[in-house]
Protein backbone atom coordinates (compact mmCIF):
# COMPACT_ATOMS: atom_id res chain seq x y z
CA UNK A 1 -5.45 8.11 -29.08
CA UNK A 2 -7.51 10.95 -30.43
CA UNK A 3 -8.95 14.07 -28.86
CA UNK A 4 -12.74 14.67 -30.37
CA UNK A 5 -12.78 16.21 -33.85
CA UNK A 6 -15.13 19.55 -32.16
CA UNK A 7 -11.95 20.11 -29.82
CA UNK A 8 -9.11 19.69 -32.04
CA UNK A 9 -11.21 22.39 -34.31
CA UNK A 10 -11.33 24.96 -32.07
CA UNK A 11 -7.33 24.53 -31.03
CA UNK A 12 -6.42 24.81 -34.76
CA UNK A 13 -8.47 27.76 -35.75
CA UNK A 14 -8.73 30.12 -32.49
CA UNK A 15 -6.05 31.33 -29.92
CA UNK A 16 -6.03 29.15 -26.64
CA UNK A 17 -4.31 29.63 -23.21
CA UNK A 18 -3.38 26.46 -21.23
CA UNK A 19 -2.41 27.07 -17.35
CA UNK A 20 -1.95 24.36 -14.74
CA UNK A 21 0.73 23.92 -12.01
CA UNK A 22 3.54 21.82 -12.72
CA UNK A 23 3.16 18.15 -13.68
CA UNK A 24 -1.18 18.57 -14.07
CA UNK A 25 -1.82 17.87 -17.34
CA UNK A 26 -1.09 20.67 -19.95
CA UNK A 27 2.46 19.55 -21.07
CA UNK A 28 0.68 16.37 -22.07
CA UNK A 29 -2.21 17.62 -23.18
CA UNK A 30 -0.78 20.69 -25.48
CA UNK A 31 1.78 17.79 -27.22
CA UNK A 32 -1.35 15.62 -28.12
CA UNK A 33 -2.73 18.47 -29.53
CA UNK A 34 -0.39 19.33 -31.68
CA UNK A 35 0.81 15.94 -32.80
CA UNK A 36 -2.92 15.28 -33.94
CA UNK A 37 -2.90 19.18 -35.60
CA UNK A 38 0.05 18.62 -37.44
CA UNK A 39 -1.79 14.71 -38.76
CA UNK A 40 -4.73 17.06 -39.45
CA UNK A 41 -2.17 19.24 -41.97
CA UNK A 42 -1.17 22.07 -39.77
CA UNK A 43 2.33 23.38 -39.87
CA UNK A 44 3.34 23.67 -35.82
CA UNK A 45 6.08 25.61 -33.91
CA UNK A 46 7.28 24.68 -30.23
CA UNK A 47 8.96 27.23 -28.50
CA UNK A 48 10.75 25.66 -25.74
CA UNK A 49 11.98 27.56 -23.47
CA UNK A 50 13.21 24.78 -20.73
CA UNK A 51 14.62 22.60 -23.64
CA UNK A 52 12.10 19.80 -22.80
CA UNK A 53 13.66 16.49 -24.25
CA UNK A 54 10.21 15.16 -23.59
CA UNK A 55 9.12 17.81 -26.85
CA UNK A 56 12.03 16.53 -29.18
CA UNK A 57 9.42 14.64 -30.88
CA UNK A 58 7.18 17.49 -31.73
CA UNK A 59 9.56 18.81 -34.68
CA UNK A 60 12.87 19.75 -36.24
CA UNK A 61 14.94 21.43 -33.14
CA UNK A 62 16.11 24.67 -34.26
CA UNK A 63 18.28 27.14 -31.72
CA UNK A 64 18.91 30.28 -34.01
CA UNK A 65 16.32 32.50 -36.00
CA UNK A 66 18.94 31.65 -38.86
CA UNK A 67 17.75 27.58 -38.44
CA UNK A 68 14.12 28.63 -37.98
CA UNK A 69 13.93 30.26 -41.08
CA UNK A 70 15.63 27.84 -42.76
CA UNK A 71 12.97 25.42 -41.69
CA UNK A 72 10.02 27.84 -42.82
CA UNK A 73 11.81 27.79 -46.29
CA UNK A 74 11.67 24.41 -46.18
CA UNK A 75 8.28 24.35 -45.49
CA UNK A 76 9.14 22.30 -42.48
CA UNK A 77 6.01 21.13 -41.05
CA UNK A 78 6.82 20.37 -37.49
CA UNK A 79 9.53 22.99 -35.66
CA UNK A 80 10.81 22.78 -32.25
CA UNK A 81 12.59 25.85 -31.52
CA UNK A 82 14.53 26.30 -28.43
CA UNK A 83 16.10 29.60 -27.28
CA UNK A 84 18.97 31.04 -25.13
CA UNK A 85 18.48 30.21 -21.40
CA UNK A 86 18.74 34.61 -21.04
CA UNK A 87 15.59 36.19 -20.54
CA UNK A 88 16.59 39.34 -22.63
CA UNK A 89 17.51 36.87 -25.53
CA UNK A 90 14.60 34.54 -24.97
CA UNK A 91 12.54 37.34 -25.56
CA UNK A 92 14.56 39.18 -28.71
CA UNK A 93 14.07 35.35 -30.15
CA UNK A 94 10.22 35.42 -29.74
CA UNK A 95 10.04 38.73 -31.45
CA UNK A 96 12.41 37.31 -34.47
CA UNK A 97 10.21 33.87 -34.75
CA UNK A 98 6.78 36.35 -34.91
CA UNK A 99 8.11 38.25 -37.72
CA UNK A 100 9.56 35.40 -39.49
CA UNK A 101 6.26 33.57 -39.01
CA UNK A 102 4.59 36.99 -40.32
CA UNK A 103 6.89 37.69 -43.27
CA UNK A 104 6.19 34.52 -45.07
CA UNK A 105 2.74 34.35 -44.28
CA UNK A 106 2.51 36.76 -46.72
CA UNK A 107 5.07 35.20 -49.24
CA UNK A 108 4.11 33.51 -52.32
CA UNK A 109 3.76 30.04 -52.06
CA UNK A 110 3.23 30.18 -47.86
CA UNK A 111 -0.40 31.83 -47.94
CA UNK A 112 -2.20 28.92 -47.60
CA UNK A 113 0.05 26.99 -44.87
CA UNK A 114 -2.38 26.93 -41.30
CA UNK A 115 0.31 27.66 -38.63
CA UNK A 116 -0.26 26.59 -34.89
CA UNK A 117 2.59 28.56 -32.55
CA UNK A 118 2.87 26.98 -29.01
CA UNK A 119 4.44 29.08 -25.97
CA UNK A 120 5.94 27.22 -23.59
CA UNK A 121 5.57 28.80 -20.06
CA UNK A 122 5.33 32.27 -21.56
CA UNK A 123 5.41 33.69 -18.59
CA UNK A 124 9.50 33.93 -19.05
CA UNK A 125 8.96 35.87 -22.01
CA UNK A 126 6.32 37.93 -21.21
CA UNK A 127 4.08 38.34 -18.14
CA UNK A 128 1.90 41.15 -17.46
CA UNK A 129 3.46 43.46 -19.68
CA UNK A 130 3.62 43.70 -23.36
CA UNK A 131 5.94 41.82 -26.09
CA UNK A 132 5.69 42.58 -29.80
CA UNK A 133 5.98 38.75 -30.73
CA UNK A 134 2.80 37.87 -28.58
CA UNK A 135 0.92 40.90 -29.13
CA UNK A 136 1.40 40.63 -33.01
CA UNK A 137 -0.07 36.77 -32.66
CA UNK A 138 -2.67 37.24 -30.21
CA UNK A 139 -3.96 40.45 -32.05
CA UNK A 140 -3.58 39.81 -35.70
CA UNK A 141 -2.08 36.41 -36.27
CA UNK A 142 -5.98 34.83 -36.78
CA UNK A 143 -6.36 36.51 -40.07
CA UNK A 144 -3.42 35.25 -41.61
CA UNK A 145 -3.63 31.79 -40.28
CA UNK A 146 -1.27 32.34 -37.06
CA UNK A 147 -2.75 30.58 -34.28
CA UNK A 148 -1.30 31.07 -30.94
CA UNK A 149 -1.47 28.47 -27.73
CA UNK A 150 -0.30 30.01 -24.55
CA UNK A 151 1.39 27.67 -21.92
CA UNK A 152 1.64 28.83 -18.30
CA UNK A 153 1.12 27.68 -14.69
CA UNK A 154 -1.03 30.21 -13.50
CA UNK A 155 -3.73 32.87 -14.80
CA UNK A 156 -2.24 35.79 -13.27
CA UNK A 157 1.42 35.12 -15.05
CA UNK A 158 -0.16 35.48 -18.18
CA UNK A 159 -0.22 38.45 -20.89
CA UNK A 160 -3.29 40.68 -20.95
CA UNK A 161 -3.72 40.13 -24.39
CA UNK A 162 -3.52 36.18 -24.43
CA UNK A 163 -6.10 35.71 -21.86
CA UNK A 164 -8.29 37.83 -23.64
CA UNK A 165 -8.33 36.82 -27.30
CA UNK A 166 -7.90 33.67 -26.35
CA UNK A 167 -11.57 32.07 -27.27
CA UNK A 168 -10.13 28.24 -25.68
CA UNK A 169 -8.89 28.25 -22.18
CA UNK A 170 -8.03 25.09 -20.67
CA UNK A 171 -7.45 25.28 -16.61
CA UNK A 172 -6.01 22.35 -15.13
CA UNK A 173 -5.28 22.56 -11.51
CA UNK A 174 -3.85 26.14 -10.39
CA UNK A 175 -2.70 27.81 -7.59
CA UNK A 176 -4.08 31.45 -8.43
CA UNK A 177 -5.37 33.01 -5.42
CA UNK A 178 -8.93 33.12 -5.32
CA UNK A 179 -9.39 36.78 -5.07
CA UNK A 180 -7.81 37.00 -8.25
CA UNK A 181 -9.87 34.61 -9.93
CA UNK A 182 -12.85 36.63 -8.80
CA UNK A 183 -11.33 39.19 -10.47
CA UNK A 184 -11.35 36.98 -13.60
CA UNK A 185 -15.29 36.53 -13.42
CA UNK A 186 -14.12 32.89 -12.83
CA UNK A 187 -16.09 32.17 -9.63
CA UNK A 188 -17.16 29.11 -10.98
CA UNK A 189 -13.93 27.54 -11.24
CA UNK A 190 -13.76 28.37 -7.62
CA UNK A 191 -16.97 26.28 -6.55
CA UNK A 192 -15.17 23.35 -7.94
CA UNK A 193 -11.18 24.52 -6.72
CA UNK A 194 -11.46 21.17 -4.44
CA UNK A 195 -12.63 18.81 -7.04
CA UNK A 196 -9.46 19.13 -8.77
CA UNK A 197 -7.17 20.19 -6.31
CA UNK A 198 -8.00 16.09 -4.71
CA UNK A 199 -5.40 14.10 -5.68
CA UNK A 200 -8.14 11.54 -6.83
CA UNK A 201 -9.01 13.99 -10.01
CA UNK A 202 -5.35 14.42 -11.02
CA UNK A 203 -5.08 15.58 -14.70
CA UNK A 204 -8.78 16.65 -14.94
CA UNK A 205 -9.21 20.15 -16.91
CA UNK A 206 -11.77 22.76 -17.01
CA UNK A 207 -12.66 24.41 -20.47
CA UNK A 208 -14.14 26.51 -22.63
CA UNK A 209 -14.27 27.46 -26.34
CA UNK A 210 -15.59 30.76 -25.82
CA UNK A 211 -19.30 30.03 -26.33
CA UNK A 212 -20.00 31.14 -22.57
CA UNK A 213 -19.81 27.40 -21.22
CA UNK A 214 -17.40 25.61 -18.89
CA UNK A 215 -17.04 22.00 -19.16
CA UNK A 216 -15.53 19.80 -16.80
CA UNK A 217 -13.75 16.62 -19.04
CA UNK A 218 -11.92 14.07 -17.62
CA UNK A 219 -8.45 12.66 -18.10
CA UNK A 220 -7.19 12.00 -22.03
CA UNK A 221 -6.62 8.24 -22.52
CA UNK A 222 -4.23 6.43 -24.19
CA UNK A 223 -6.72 4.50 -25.31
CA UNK A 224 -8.03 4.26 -28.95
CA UNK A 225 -10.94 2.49 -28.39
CA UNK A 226 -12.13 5.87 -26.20
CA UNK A 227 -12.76 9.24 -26.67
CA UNK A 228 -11.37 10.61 -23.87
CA UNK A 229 -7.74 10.79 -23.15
CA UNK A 230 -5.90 9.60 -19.68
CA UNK A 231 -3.08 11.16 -18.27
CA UNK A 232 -0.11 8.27 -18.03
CA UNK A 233 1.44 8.26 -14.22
CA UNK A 234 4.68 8.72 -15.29
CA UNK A 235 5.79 10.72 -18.44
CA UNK A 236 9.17 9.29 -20.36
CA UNK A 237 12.03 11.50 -21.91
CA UNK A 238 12.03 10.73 -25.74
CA UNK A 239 14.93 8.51 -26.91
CA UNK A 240 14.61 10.75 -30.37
CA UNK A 241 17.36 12.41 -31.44
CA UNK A 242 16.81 15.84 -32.88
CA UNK A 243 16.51 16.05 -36.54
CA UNK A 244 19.96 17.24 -37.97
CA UNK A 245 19.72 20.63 -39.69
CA UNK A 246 22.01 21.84 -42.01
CA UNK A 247 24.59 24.36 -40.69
CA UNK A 248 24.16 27.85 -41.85
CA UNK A 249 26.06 31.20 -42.91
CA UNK A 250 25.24 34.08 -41.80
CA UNK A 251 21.46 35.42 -43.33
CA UNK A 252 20.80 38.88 -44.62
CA UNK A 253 17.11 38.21 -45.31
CA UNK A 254 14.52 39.74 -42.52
CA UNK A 255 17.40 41.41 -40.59
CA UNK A 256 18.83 38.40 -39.30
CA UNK A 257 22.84 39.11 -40.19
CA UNK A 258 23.60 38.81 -36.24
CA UNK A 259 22.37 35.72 -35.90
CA UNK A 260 25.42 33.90 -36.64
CA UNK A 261 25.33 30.13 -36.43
C-alpha cells in the first residue's frame, strides 16, 4: 500500500496538521505516512502521548530524554517516544525532545539527516497557548530539516502557530462548531460537513497542500494494486514488542542530568 509520490512529498518537506474525531482516519493515516517516509529515508519521531500499542511499530520506544538522545546518537531512524501521563511533564518532555532534535541538527555528522516529528493529540501539550517545543518546530524547524505533523481531534484545540505554518492540513470528520470554522475561512468544508459526517463516507479526508485548493480523496486502501488507500474496519494492537534499549546513567550533555533512568 502506497500513498501517491506528490502527497508523501509534501508530508516530508512542509509542516502538516491532521484533526479528526476519534476513530476517523488520522491515526491510520499519519502511521502510513510515516512508515512510507521513513522507506523514503527520513529519520521519524512519534510522540505518544496515550502510549498507543497500535504505534509500537513505528520505532524504538524511548520514555526518558536520556533514551531519546541516546537514539539520536545512534542515528536511530525510527523513534517512538512516549512521555509521563502528567501534563506538566508531558510538556517539559516536548520542550527537551525539540532541543535535542535542534542541538544535533546542527552537529557534525547529523546535518544532512531529514527529520519528520509527529504530535500525537497535541492538544495535551499545548492548545491555544504557546510551548517552546512546538513553536521552535513550527517556526524554524523547516530550515534545518525539522518537519512537524500535528495530530488533534479538532481545529480549535490546536496551537496558533501549527495551524498556520502548517502548508498540509488534512480534516477528517470534526466536530468544530461551525461558527468557528467560519472563523477559519473554512466555509467550504462546511458545504460538505454532511458528506462526511454520513456514516457511508467513514474515513474520507479533506486536504490541502497549501496551493489554495481543497480536495476531497477517498479512503486509503490496503490495496497495492491501487492508489488510494482504505481505511480497515477494525484496527489491531501490534503483537511487536518494543525494541530493547540499553539502560542508561545519568547524562550531562544538553542539560539532561535530571533525567535519571
Amino acid at each position: 500500500m502506497k500513498l501517491s509520490g506528490v502527497f508523501l512529498e509534501n508530508m516530508g518537506k512542509r509542516h502538516s496538521v491532521i484533526v479528526g474525531m476519534t476513530r476517523s482516519g488520522k491515526s491510520y493515516l499519519t502511521k502510513h505516512v510515516l512508515q512510507q517516509l521513513q522507506e523514503q529515508g527520513y529519520h521519524t519521531v512519534f510522540f505518544d502521548p496515550k502510549h498507543d500499542d497500535d504505534y509500537a511499530s513505528l520505532g524504538t520506544i524511548c520514555k526518558t530524554p536520556v533514551q531519546f538522545y541516546h537514539q539520536l546518537l545512534k542515528k536511530n531512524p525510527a523513534i517512538v517516544y512516549r512521555p509521563s501521563p502528567k501534563r506538566d511533564s508531558r510538556v517539559e518532555e516536548l520542550n527537551k525532545i525539540a532541543e535535542l532534535l535542534f542541538a544535533m541538527s546542527n552537529k557534525d555528522g547529523f546535518k544532512r539527516i531529514k527529520r519528520v516529528v509527529a504530535i500525537d493529540e497535541i492538544q495535551l501539550m499545548v492548545k491555544k497557548g504557546t510551548n517552546d517545543g512546538v513553536e521552535t518546530i513550527w517556526t524554524v524547524g523547516a530550515g534545518i530539516g525539522v518537519i512537524g505533523i500535528a495530530i488533534t481531534q479538532r481545529i480549535q484545540l490546536l496551537n496558533e502557530t501549527c495551524w498556520s505554518q502548517s502548508e498540509n492540513k488534512i480534516i477528517f470528520k470534526t466536530d468544530d462548531r461551525p461558527e468557528y470554522l467560519k472563523s477559519r475561512n473554512l466555509d467550504h468544508y462546511i458545504d460538505k460537513r454532511e458528506f462526511f459526517l454520513d456514516t457511508q463516507n467513514k474515513y474520507w479526508f479533506y486536504y490541502t497542500t497549501g496551493n489554495g485548493k481543497w480536495r476531497i480523496r477517498e479512503p486509503i486502501s490496503t490495496s497495492s494494486s491501487t492508489n488510494t488507500i482504505k481505511q480497515p474496519t477494525t484496527t489491531k494492537k501490534s503483537n511487536r514488542k518494543p525494541k530493547p534499549i540499553s539502560t542508561l546513567k545519568t547524562v550531562e550533555h544538553f542539560g539532561l542530568k535530571r533525567w535519571d533512568i
